[in-house]
C-alpha atoms as a PDB file:
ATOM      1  CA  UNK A   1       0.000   0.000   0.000  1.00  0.00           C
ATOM      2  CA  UNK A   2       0.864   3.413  -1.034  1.00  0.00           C
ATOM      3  CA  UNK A   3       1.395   5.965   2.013  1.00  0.00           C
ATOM      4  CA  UNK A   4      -1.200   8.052   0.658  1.00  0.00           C
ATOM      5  CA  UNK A   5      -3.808   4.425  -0.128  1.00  0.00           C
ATOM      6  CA  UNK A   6      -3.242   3.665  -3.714  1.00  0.00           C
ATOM      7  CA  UNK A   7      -1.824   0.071  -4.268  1.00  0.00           C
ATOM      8  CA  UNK A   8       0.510  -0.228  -6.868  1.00  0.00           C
ATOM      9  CA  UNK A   9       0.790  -3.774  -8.527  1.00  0.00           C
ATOM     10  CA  UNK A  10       2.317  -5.015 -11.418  1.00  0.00           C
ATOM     11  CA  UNK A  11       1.368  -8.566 -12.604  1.00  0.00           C
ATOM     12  CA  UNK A  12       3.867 -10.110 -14.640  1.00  0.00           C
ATOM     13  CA  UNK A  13       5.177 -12.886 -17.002  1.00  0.00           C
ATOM     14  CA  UNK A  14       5.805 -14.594 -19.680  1.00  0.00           C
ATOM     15  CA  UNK A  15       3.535 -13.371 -22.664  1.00  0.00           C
ATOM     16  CA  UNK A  16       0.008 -15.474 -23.032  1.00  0.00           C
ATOM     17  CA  UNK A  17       0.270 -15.748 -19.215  1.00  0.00           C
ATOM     18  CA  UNK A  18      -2.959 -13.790 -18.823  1.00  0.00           C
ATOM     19  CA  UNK A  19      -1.023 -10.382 -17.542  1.00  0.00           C
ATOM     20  CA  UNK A  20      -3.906  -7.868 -18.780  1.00  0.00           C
ATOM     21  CA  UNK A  21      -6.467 -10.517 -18.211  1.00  0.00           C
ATOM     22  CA  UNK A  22      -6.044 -10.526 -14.451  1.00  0.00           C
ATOM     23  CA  UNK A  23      -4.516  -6.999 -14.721  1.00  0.00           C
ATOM     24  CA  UNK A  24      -8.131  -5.577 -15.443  1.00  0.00           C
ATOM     25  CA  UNK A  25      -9.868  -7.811 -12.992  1.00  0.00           C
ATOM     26  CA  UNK A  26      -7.098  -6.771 -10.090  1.00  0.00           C
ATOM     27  CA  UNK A  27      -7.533  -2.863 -10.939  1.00  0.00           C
ATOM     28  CA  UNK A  28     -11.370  -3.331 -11.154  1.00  0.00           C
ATOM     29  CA  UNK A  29     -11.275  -4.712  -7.193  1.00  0.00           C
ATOM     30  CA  UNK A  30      -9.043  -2.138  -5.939  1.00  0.00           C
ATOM     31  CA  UNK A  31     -10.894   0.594  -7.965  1.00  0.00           C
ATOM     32  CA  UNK A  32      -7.259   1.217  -9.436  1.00  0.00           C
ATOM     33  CA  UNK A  33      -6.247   2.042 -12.810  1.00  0.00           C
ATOM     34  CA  UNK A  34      -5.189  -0.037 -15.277  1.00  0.00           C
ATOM     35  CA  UNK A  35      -2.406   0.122 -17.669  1.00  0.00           C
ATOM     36  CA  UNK A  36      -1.629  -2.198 -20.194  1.00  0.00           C
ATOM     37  CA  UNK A  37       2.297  -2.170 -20.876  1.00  0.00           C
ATOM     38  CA  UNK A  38       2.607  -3.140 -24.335  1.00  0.00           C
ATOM     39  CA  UNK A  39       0.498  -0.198 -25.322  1.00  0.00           C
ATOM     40  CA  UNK A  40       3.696   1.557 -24.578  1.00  0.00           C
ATOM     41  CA  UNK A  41       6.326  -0.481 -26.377  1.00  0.00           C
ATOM     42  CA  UNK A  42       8.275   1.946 -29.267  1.00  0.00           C
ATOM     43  CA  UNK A  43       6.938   0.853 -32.553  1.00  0.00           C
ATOM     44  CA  UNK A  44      10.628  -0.690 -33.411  1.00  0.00           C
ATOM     45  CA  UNK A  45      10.145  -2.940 -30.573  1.00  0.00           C
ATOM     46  CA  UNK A  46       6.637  -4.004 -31.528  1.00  0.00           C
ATOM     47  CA  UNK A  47       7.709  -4.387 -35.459  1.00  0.00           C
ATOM     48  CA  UNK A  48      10.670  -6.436 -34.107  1.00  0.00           C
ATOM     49  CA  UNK A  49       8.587  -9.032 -32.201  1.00  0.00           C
ATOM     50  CA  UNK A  50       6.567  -9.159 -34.686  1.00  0.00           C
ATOM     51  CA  UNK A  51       9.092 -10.348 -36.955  1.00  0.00           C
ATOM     52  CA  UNK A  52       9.875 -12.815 -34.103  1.00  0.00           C
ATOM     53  CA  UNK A  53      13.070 -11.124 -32.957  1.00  0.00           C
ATOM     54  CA  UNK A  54      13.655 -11.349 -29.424  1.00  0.00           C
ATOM     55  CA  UNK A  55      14.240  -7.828 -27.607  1.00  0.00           C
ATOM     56  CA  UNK A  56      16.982  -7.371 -25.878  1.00  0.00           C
ATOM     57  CA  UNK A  57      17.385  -5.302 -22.653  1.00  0.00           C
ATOM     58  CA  UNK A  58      18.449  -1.802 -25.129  1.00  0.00           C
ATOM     59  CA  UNK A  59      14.734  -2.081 -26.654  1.00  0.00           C
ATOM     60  CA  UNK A  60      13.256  -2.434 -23.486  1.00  0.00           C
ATOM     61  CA  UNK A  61      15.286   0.172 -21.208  1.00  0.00           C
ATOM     62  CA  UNK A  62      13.069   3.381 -22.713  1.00  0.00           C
ATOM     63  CA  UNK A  63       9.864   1.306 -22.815  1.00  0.00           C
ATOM     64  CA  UNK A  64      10.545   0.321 -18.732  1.00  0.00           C
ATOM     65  CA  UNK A  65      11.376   3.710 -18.092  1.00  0.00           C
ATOM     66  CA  UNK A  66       7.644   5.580 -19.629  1.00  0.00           C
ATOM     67  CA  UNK A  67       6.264   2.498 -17.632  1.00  0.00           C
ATOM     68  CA  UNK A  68       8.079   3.511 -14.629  1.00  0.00           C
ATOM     69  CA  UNK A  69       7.065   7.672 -15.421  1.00  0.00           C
ATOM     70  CA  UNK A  70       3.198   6.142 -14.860  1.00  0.00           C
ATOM     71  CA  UNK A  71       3.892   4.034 -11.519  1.00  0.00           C
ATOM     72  CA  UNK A  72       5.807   7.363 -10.107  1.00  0.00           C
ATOM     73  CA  UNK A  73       2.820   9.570 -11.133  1.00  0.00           C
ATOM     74  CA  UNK A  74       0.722   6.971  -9.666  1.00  0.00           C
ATOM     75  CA  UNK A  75       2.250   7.015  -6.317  1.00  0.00           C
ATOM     76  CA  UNK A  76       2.772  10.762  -6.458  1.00  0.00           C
ATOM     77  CA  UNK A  77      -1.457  11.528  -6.312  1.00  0.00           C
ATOM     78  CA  UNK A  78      -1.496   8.406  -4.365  1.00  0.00           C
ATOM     79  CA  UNK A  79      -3.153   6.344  -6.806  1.00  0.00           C
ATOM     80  CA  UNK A  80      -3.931   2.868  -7.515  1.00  0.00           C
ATOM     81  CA  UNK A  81      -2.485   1.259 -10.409  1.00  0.00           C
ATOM     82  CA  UNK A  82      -2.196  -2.022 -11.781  1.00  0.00           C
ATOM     83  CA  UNK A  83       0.033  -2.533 -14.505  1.00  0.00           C
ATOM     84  CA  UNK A  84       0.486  -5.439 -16.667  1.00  0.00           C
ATOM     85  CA  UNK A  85       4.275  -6.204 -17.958  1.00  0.00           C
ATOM     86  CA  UNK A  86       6.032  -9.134 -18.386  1.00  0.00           C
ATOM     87  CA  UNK A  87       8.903  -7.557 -16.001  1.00  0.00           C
ATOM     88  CA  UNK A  88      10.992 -11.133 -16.476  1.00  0.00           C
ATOM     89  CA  UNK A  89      14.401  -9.515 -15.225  1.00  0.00           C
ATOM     90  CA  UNK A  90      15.027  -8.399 -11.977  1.00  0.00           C
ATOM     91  CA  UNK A  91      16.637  -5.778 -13.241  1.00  0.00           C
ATOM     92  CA  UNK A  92      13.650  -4.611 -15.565  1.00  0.00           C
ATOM     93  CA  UNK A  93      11.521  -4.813 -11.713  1.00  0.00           C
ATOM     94  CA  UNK A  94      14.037  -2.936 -10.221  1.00  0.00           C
ATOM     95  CA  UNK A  95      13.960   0.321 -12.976  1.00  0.00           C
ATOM     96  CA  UNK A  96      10.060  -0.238 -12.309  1.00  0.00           C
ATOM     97  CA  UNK A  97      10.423  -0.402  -8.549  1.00  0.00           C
ATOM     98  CA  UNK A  98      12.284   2.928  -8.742  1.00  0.00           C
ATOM     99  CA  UNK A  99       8.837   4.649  -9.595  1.00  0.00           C
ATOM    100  CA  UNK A 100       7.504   3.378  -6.254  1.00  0.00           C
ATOM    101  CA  UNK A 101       9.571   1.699  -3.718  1.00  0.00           C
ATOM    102  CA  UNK A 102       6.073  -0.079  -2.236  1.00  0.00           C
ATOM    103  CA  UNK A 103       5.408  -1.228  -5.954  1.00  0.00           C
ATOM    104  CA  UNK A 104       4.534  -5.236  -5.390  1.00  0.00           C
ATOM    105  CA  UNK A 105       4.949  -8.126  -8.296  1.00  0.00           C
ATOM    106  CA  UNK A 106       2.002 -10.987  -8.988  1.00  0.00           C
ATOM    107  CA  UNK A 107       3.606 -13.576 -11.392  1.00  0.00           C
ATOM    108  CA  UNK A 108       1.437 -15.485 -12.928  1.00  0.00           C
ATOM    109  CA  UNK A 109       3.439 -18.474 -13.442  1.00  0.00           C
ATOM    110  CA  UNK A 110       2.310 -21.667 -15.604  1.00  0.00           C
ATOM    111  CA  UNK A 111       4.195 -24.231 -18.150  1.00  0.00           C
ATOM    112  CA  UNK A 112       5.461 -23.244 -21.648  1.00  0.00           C
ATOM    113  CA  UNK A 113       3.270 -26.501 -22.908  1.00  0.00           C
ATOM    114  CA  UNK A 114      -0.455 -24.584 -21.821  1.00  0.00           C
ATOM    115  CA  UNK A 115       1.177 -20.559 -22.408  1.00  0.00           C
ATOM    116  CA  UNK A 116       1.691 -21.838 -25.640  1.00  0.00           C
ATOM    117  CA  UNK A 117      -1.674 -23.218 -26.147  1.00  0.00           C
ATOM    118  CA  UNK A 118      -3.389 -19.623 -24.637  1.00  0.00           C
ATOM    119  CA  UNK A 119      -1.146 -17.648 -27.724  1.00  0.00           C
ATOM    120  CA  UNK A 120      -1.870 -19.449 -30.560  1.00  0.00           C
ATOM    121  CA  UNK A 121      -5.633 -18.907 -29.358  1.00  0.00           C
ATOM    122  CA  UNK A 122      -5.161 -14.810 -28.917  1.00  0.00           C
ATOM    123  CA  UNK A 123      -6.593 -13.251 -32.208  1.00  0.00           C
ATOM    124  CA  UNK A 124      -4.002 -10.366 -33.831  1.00  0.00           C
ATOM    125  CA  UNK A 125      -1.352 -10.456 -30.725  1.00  0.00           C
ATOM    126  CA  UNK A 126       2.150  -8.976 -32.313  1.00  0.00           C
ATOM    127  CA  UNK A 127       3.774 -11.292 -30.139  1.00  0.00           C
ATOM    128  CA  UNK A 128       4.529 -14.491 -31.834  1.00  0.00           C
ATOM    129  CA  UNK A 129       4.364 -18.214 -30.099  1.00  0.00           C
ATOM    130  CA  UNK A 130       7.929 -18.721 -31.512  1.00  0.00           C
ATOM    131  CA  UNK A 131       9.104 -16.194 -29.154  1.00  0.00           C
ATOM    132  CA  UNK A 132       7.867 -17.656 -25.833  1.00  0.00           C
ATOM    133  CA  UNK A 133      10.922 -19.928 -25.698  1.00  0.00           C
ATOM    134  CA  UNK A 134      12.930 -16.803 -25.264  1.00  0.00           C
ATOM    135  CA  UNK A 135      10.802 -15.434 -22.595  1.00  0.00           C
ATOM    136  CA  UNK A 136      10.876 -18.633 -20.636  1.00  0.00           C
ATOM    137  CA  UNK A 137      15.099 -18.300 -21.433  1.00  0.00           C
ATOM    138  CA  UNK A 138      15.198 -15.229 -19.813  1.00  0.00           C
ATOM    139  CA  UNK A 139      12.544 -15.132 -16.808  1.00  0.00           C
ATOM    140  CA  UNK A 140      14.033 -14.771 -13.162  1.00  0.00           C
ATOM    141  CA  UNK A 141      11.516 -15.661 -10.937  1.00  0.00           C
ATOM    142  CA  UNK A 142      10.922 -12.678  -7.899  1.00  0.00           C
ATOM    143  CA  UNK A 143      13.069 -13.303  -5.203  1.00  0.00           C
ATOM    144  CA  UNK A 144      12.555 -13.364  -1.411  1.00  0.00           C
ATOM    145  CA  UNK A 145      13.250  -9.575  -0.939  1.00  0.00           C
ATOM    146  CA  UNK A 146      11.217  -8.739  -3.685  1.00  0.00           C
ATOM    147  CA  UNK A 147       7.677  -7.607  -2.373  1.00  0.00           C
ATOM    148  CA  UNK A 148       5.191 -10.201  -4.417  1.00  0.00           C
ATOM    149  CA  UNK A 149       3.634 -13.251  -5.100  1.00  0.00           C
ATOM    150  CA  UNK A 150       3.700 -16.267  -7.663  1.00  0.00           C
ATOM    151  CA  UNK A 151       0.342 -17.622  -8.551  1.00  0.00           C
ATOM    152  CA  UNK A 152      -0.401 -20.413 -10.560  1.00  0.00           C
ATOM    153  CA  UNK A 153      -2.572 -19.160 -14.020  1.00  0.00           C
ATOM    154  CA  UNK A 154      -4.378 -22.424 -14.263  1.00  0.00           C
ATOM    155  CA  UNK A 155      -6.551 -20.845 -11.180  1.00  0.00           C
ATOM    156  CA  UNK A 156      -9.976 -19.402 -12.435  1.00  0.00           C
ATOM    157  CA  UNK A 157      -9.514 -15.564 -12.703  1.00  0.00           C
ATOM    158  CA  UNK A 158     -11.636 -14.331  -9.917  1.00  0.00           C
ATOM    159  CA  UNK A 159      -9.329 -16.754  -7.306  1.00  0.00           C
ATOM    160  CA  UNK A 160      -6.036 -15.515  -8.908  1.00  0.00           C
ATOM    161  CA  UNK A 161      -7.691 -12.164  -8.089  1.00  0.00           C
ATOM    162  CA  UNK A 162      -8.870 -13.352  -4.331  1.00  0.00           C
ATOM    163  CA  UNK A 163      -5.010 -15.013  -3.911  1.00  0.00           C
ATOM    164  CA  UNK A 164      -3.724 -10.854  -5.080  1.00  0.00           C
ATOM    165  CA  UNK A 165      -5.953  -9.178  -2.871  1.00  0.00           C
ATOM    166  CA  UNK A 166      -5.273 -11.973   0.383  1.00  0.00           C
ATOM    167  CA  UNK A 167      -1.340 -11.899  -0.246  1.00  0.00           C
ATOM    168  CA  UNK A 168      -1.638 -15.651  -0.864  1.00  0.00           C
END
């Protein structure tokens, strides 16, 4: 919790994980707003996935920072947000975390076999399947002194939601 009341929350993970999914149910409970992080991604970065090219952390160091810009102006007004972004590094939580030191992590965490399944069923995604391997390559999990959760996505919705809210 924000000093001034606003939760901030990012829920994170592997794309096809259900990040805006659960994003927009989270931020609908708390009466937050929601922000869906690839909206922000530079157009280079969103033509390179969708040419199935990985990005690497110098595409994603400006698109973490105007992601980090909302959290701070978030906690600022002492607002809720709820952002979704895969945030797989530490390092990419950490340039988020500097928005909003009480900024907390939900991972939604499943196998590659059933994310895989969930994107090729997601109608005019720029993120390719053939990327996910990459994702799963480069995903550190949140560590103990990071302030979050792991959940497992094979949960209905509303429970992943209840698990959020209870700090389960």
């Amino acid at each position: 919790m924000d000093g001034q009341g606003g939760q901030l929350w990012v829920v994170m993970g592997v794309s096809g994980c259900g990040k805006s999914s659960i994003g927009a149910l989270l931020a609908q409970s708390l009466g937050a707003r929601f922000i869906e992080g690839d909206s922000f991604h530079l157009p280079a970065s969103v033509a390179k996935m969708t040419a199935g090219i990985p990005l690497d952390d110098a595409d994603r160091m400006p698109w973490l920072e105007l992601l980090q810009q909302e959290i701070r102006k978030a906690a600022d007004a002492g607002e809720g947000l709820v952002l979704a972004c895969s945030s797989l590094k530490r390092r990419y939580r950490d340039v988020l975390r500097a928005g909003a030191p009480s900024l907390r992590f939900a991972h939604l965490a499943g196998s590659p076999e059933v994310i895989a399944v969930r994107m090729s069923q997601r109608p005019g995604h720029f993120m390719p399947t053939s990327l996910l391997e990459s994702q799963f390559a480069v995903l550190e999990p949140l560590q103990p002194d990071e302030a979050g959760l792991s959940l497992d996505l094979l949960k209905e919705p509303q429970a992943i939601v209840a698990d959020i809210l209870n700090g389960r």
